[in-house]
PDB file of N, CA and C in Angstrom:
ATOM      1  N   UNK A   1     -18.356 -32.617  -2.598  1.00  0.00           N
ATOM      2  CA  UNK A   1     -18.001 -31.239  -2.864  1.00  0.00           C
ATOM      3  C   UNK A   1     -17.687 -30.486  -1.563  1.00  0.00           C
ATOM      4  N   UNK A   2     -18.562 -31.100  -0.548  1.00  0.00           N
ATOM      5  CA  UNK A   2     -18.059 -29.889   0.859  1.00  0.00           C
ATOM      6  C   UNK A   2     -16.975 -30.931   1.516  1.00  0.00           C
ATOM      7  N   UNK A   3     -16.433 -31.288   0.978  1.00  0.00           N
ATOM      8  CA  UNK A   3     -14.874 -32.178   1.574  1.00  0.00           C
ATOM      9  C   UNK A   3     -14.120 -31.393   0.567  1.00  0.00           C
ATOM     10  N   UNK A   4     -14.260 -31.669  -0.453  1.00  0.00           N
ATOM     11  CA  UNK A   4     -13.188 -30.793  -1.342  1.00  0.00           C
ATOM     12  C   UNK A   4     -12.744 -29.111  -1.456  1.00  0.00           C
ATOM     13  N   UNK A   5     -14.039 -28.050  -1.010  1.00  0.00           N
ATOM     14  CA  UNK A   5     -14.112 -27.087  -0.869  1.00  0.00           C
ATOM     15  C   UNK A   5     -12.942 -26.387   0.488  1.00  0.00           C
ATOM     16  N   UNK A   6     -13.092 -26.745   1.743  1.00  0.00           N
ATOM     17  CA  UNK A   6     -11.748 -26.373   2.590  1.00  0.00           C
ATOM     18  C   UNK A   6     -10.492 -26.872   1.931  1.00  0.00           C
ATOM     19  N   UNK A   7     -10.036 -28.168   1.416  1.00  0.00           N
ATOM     20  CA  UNK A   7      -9.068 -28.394   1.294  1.00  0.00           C
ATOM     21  C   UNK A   7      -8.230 -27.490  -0.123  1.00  0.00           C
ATOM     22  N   UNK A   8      -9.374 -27.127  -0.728  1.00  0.00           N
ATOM     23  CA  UNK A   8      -8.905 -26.260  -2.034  1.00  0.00           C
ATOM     24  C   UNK A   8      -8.521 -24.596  -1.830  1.00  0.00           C
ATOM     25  N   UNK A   9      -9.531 -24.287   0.001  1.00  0.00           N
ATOM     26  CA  UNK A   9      -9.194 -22.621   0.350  1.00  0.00           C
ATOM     27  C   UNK A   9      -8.284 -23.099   0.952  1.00  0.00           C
ATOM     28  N   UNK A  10      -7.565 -24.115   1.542  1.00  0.00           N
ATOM     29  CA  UNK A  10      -6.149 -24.162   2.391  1.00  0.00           C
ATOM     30  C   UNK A  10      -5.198 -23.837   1.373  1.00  0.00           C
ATOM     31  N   UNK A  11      -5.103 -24.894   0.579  1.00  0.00           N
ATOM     32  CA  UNK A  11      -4.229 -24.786  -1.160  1.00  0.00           C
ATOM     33  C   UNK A  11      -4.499 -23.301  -1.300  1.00  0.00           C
ATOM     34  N   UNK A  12      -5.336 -22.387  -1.420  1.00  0.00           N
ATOM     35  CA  UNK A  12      -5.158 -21.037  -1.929  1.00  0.00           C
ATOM     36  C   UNK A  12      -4.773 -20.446  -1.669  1.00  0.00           C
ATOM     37  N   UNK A  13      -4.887 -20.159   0.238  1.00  0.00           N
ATOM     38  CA  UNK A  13      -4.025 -19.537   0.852  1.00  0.00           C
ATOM     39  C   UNK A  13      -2.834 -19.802   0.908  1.00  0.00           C
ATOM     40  N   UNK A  14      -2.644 -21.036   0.807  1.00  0.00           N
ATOM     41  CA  UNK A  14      -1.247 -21.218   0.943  1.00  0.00           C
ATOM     42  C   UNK A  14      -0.135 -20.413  -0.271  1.00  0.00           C
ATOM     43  N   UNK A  15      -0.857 -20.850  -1.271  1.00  0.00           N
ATOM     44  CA  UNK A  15      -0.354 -20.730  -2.711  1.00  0.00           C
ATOM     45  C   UNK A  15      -0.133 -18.608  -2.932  1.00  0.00           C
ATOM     46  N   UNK A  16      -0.845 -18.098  -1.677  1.00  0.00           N
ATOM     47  CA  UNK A  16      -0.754 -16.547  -1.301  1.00  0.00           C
ATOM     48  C   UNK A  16       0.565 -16.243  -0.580  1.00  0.00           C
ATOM     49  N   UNK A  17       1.054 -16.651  -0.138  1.00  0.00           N
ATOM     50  CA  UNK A  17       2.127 -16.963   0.903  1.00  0.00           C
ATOM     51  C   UNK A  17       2.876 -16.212   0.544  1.00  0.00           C
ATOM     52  N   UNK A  18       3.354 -14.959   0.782  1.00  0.00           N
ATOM     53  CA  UNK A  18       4.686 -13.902   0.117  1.00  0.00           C
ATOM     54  C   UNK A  18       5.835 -14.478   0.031  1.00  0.00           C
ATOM     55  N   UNK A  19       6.507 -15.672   1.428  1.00  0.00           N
ATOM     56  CA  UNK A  19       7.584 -16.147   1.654  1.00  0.00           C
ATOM     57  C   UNK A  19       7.604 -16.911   0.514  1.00  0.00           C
ATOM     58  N   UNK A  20       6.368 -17.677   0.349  1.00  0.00           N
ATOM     59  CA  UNK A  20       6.670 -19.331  -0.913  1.00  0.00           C
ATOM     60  C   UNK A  20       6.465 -18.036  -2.156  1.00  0.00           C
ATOM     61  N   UNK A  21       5.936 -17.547  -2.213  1.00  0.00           N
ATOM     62  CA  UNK A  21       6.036 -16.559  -4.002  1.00  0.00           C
ATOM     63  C   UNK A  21       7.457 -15.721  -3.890  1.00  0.00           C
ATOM     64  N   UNK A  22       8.107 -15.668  -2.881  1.00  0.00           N
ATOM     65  CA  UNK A  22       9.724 -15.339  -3.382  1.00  0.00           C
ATOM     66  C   UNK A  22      10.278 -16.544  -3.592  1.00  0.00           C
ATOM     67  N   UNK A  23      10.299 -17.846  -2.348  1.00  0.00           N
ATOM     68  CA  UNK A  23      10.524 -19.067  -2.681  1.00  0.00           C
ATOM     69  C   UNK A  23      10.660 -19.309  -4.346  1.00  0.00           C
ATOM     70  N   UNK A  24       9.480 -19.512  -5.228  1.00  0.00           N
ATOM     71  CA  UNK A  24       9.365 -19.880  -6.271  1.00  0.00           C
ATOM     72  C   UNK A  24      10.160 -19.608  -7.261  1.00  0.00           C
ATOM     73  N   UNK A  25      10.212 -17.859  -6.909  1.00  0.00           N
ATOM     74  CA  UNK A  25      10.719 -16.985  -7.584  1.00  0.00           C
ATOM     75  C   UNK A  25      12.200 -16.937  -7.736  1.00  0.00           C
ATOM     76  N   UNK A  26      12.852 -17.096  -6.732  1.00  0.00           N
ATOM     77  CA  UNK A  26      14.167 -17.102  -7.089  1.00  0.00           C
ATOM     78  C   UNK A  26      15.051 -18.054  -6.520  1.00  0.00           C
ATOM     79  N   UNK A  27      14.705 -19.265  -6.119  1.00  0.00           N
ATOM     80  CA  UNK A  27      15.400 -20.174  -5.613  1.00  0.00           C
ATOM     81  C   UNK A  27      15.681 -21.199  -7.232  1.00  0.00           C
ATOM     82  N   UNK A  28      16.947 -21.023  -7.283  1.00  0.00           N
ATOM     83  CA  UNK A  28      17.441 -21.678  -8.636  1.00  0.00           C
ATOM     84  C   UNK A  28      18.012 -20.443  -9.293  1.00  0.00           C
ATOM     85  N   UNK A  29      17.728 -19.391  -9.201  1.00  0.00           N
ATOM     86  CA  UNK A  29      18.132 -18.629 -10.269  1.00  0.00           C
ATOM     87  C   UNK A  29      19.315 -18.113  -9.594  1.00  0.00           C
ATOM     88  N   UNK A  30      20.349 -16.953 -10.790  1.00  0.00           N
ATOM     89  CA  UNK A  30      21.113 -16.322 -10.399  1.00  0.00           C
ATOM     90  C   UNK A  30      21.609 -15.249  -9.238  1.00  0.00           C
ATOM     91  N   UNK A  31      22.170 -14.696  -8.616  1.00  0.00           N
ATOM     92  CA  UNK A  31      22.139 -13.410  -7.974  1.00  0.00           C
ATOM     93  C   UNK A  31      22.353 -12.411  -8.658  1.00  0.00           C
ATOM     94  N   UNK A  32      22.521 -12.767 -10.121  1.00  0.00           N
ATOM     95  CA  UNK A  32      22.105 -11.335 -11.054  1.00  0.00           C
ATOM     96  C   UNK A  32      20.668 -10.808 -11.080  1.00  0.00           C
ATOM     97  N   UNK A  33      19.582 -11.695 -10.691  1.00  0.00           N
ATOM     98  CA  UNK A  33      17.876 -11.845 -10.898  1.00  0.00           C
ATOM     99  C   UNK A  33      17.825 -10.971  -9.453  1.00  0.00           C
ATOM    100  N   UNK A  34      18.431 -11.331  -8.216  1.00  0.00           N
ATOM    101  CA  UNK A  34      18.254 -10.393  -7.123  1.00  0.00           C
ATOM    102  C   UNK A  34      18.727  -9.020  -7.117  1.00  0.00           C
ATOM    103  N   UNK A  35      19.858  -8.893  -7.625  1.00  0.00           N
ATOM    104  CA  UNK A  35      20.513  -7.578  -7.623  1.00  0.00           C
ATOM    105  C   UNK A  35      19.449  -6.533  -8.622  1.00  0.00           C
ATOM    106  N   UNK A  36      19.051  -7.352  -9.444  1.00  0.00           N
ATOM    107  CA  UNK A  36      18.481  -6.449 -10.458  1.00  0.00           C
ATOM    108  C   UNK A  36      17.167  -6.046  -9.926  1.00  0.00           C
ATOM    109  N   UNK A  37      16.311  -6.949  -9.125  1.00  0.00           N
ATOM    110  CA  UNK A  37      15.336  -6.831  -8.392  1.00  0.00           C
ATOM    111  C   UNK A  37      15.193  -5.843  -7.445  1.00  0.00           C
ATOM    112  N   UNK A  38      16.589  -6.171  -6.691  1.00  0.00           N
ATOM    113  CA  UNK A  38      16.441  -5.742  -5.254  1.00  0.00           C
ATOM    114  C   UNK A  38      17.534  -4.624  -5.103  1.00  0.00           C
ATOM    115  N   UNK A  39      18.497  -4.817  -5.878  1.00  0.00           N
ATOM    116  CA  UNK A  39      19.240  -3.373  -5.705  1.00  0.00           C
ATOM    117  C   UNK A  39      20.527  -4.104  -5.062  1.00  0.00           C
ATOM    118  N   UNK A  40      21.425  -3.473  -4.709  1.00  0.00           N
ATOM    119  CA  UNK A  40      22.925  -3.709  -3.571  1.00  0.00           C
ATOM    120  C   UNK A  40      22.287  -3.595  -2.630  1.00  0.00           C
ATOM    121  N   UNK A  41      22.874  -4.436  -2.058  1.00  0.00           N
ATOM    122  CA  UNK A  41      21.932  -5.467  -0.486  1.00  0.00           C
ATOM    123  C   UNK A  41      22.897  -4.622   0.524  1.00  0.00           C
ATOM    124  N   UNK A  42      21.864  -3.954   1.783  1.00  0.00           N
ATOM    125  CA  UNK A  42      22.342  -3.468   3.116  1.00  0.00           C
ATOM    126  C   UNK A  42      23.097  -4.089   3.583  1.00  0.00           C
ATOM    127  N   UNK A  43      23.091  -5.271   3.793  1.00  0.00           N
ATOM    128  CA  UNK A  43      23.963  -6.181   4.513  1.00  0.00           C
ATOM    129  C   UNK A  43      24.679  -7.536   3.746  1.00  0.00           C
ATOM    130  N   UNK A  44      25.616  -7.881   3.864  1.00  0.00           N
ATOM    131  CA  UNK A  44      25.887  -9.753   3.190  1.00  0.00           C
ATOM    132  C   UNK A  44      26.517 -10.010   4.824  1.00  0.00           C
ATOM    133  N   UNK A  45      26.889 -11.028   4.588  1.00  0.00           N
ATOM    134  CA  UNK A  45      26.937 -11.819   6.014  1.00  0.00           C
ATOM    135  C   UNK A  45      27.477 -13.016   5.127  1.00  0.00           C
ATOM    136  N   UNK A  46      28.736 -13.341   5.477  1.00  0.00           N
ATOM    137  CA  UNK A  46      29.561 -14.700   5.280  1.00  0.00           C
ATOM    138  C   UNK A  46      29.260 -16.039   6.092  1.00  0.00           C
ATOM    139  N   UNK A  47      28.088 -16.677   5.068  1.00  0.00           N
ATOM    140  CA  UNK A  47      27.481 -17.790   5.861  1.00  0.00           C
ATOM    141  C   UNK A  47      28.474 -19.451   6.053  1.00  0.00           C
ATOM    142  N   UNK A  48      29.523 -18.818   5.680  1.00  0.00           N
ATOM    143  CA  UNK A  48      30.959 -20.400   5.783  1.00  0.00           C
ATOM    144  C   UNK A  48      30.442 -21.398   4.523  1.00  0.00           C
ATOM    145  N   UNK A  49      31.455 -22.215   3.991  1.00  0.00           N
ATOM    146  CA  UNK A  49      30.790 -23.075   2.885  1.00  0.00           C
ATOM    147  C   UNK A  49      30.648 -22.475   1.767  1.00  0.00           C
ATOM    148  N   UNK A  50      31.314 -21.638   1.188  1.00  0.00           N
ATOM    149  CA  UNK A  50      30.737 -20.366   0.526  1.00  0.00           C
ATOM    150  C   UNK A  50      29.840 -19.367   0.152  1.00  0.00           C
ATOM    151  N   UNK A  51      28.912 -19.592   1.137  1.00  0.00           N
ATOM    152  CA  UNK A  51      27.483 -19.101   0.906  1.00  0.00           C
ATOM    153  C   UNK A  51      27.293 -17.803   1.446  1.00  0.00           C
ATOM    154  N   UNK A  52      26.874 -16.987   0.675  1.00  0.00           N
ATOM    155  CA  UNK A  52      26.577 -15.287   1.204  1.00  0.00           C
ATOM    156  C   UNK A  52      25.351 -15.091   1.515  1.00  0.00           C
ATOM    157  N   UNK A  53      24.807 -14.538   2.511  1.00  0.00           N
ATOM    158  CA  UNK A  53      23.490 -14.514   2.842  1.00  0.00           C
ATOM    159  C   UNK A  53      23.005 -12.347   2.233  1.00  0.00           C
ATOM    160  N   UNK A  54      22.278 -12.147   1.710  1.00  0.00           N
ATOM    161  CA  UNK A  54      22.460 -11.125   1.271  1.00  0.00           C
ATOM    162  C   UNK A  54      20.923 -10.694   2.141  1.00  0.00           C
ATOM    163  N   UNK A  55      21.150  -9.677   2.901  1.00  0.00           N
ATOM    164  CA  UNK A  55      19.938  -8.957   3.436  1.00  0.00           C
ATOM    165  C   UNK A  55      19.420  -7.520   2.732  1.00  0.00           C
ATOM    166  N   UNK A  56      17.938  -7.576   2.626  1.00  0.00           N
ATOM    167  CA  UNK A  56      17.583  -6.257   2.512  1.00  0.00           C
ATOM    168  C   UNK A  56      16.560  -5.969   3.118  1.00  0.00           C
ATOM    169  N   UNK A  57      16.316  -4.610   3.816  1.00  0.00           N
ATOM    170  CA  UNK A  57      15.288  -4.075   4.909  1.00  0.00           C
ATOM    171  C   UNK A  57      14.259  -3.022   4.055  1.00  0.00           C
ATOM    172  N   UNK A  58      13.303  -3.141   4.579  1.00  0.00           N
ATOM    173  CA  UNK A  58      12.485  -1.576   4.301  1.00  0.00           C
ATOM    174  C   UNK A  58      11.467  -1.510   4.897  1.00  0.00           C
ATOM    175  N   UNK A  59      11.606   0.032   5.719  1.00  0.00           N
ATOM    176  CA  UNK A  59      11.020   0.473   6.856  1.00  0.00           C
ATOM    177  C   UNK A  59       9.535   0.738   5.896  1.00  0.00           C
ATOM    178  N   UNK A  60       8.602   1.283   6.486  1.00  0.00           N
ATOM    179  CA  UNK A  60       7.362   1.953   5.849  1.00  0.00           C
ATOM    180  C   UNK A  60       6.540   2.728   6.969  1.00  0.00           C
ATOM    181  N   UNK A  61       6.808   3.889   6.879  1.00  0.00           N
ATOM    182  CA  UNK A  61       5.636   4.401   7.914  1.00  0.00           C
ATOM    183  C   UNK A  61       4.067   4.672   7.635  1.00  0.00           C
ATOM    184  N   UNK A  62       3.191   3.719   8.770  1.00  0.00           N
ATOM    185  CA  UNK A  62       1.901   3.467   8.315  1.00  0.00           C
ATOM    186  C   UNK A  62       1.117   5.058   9.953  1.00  0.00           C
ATOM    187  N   UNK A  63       0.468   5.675   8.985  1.00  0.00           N
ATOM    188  CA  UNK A  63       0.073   6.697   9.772  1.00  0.00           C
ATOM    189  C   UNK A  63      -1.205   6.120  10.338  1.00  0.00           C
ATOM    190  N   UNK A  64      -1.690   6.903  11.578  1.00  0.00           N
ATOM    191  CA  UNK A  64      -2.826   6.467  12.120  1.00  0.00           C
ATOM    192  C   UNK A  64      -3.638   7.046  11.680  1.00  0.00           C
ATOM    193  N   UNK A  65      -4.891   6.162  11.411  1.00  0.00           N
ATOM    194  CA  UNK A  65      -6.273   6.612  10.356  1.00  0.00           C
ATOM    195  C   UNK A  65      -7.502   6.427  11.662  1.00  0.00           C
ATOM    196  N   UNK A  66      -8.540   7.033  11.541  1.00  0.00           N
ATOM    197  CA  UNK A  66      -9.521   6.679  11.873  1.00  0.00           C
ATOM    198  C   UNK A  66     -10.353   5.660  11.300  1.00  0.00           C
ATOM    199  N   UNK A  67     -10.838   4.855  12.253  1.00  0.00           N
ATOM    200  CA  UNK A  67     -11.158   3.423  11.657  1.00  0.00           C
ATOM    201  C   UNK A  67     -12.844   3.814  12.364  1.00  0.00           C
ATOM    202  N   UNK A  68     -13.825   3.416  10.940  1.00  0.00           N
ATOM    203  CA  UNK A  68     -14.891   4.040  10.867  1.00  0.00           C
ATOM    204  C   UNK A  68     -15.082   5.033  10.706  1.00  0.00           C
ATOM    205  N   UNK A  69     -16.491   5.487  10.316  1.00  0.00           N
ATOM    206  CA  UNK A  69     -16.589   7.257   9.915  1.00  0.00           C
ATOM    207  C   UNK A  69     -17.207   7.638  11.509  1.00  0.00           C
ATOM    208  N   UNK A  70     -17.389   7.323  12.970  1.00  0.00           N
ATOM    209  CA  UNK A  70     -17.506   7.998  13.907  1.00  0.00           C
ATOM    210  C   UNK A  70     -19.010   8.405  14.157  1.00  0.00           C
ATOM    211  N   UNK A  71     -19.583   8.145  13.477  1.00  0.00           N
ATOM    212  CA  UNK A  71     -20.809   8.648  13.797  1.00  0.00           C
ATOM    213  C   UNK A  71     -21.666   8.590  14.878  1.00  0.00           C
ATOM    214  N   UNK A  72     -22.335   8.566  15.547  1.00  0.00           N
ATOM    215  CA  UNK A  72     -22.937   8.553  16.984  1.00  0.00           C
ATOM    216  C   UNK A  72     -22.177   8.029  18.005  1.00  0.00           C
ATOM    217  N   UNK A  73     -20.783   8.588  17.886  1.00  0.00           N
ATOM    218  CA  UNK A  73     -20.104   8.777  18.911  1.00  0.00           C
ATOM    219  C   UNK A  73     -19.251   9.908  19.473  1.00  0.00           C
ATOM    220  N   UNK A  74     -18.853  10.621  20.382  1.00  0.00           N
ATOM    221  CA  UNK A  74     -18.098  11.782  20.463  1.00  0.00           C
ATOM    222  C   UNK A  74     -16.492  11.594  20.508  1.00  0.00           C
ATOM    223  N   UNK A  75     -16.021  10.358  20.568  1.00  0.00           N
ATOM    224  CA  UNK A  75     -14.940   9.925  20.483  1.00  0.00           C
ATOM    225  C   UNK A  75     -14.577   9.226  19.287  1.00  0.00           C
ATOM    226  N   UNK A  76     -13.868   9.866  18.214  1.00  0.00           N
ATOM    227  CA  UNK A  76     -13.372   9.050  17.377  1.00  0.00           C
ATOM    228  C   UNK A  76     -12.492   7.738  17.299  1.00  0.00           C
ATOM    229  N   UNK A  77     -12.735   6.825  16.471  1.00  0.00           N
ATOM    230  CA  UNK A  77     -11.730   5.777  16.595  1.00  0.00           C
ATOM    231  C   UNK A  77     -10.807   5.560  15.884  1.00  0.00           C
ATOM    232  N   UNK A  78      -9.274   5.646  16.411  1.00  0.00           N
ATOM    233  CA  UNK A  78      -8.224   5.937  15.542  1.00  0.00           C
ATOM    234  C   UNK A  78      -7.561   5.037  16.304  1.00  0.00           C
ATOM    235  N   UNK A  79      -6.639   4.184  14.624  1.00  0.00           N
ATOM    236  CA  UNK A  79      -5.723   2.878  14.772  1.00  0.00           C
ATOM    237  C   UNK A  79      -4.072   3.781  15.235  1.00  0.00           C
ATOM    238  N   UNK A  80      -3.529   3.275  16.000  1.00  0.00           N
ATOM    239  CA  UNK A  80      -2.353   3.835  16.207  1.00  0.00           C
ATOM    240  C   UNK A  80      -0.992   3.485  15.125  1.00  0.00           C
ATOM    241  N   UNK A  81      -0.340   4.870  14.960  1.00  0.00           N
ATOM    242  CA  UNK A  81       0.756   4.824  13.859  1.00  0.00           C
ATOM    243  C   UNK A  81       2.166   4.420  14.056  1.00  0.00           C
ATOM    244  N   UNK A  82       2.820   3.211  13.395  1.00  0.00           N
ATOM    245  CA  UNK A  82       3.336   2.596  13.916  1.00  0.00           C
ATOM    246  C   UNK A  82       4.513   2.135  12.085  1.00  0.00           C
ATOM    247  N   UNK A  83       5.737   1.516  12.308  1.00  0.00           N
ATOM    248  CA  UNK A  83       6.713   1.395  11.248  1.00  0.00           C
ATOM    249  C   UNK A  83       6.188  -0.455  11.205  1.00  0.00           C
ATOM    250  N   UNK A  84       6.130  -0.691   9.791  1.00  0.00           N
ATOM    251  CA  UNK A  84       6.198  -1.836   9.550  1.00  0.00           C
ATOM    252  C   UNK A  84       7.669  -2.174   8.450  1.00  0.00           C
ATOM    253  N   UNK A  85       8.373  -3.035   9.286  1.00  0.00           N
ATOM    254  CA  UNK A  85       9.375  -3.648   8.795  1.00  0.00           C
ATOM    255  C   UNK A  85       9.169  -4.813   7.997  1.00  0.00           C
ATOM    256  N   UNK A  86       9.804  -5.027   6.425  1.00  0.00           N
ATOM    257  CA  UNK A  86      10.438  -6.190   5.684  1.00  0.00           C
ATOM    258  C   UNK A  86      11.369  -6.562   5.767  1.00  0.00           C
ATOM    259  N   UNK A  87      11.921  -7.453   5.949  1.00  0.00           N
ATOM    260  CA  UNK A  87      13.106  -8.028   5.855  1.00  0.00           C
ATOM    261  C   UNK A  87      12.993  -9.405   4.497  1.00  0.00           C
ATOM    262  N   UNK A  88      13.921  -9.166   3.666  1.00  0.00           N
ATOM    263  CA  UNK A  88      14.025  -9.766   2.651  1.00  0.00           C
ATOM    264  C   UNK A  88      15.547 -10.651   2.795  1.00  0.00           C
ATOM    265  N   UNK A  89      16.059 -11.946   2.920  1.00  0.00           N
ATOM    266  CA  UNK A  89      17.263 -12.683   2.733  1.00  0.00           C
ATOM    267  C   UNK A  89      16.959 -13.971   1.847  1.00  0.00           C
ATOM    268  N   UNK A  90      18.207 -13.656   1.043  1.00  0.00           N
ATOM    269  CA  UNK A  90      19.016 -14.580  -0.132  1.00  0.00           C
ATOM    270  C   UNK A  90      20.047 -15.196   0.429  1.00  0.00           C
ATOM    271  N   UNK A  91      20.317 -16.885   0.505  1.00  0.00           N
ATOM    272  CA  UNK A  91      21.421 -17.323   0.950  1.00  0.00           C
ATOM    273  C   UNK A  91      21.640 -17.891  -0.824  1.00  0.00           C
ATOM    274  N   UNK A  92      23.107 -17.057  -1.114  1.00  0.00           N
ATOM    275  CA  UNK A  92      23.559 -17.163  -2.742  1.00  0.00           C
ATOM    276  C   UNK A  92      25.046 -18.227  -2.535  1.00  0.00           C
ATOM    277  N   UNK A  93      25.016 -19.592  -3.059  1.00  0.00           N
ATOM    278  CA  UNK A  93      25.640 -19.944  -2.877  1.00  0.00           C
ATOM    279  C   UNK A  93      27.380 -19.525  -3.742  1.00  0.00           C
ATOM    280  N   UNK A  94      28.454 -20.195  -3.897  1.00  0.00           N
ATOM    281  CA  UNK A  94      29.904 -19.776  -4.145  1.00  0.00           C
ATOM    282  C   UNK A  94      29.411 -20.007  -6.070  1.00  0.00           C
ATOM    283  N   UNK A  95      28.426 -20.548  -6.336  1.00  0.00           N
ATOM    284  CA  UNK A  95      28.034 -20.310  -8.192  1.00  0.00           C
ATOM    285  C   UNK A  95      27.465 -19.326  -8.519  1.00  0.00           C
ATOM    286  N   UNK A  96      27.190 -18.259  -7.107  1.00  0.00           N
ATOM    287  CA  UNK A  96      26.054 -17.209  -7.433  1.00  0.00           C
ATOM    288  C   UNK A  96      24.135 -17.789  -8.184  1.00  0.00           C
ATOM    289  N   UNK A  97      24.499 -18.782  -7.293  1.00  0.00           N
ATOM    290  CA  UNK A  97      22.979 -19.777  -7.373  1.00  0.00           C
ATOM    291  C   UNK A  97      21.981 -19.183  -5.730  1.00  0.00           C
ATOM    292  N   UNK A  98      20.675 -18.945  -6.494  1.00  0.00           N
ATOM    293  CA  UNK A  98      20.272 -18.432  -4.912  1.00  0.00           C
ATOM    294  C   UNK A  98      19.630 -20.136  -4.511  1.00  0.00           C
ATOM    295  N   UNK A  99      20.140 -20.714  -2.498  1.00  0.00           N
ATOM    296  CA  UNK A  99      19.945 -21.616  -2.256  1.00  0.00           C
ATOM    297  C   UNK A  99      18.747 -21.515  -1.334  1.00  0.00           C
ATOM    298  N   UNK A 100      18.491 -20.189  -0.797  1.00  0.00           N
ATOM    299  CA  UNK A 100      17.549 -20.293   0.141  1.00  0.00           C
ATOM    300  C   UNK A 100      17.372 -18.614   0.420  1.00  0.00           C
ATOM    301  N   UNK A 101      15.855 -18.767   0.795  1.00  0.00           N
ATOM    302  CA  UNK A 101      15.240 -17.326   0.786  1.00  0.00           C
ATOM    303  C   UNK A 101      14.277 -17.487   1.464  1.00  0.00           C
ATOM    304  N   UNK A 102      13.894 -16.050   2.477  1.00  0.00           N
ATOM    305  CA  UNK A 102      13.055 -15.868   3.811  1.00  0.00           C
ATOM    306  C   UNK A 102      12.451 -14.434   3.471  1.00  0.00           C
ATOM    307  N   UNK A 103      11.320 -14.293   3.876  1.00  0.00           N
ATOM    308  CA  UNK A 103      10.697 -13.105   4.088  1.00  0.00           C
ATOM    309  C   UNK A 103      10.541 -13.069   5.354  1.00  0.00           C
ATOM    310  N   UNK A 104      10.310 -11.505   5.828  1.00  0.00           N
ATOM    311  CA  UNK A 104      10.003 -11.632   7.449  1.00  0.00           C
ATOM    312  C   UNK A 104       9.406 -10.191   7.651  1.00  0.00           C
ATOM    313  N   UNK A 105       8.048  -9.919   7.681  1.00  0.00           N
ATOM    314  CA  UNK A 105       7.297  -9.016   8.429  1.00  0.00           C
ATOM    315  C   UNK A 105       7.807  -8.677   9.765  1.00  0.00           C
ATOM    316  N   UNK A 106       7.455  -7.343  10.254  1.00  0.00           N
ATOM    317  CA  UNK A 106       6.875  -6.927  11.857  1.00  0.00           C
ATOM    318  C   UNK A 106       6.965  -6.088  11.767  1.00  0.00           C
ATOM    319  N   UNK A 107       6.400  -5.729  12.887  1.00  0.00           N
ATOM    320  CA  UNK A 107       5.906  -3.894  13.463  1.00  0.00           C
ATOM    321  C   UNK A 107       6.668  -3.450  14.448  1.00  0.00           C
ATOM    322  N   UNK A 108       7.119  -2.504  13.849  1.00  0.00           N
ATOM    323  CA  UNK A 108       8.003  -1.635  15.224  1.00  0.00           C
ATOM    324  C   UNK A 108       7.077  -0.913  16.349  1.00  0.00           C
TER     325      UNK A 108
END
């Protein structure tokens, strides 16, 4: 049982993975399933071969909070406020088949 227990929280996390749960999600299906999802894409980009790579962004501004309630200290502790970027891409091949898909976090 304690051999099987890590190898089953690796599998879980993994199976958390935002990139592999879009993976799942729309690799095979149409680019009618994205559009409807995701809206008209900021960007396409002509990937040669017929393949359209369709991008979509979204900014989010995360404000700075105080982290802890401060108490027996005279200096509060506050996380600094900062934009976290998504980046979402669909490579939709010339059948309007999606062939490949990326998520991509970061912080501005």
């Amino acid at each position: 049982m304690r051999k099987i227990f890590p190898f089953l929280l690796i599998v879980l996390l993994m199976s958390c993975n935002v990139e592999k749960q879009i993976e799942r999600k729309y690799e095979g299906e149409g680019r009618e399933m994205v559009l409807h999802d995701f809206g008209e894409p900021q960007k396409v980009v002509d990937m040669g071969n017929g393949i359209e790579r369709f991008i979509y962004i979204k900014e989010t501004y995360i404000r700075e909070t105080e982290i802890g309630i401060g108490k027996g200290t005279l200096d509060p502790r506050i996380s600094p406020a900062f934009i976290k970027e998504e980046t979402w891409r669909f490579d939709i091949d010339a059948k309007g088949q999606v062939v490949g898909s990326n998520y991509e976090k970061r912080q501005k």
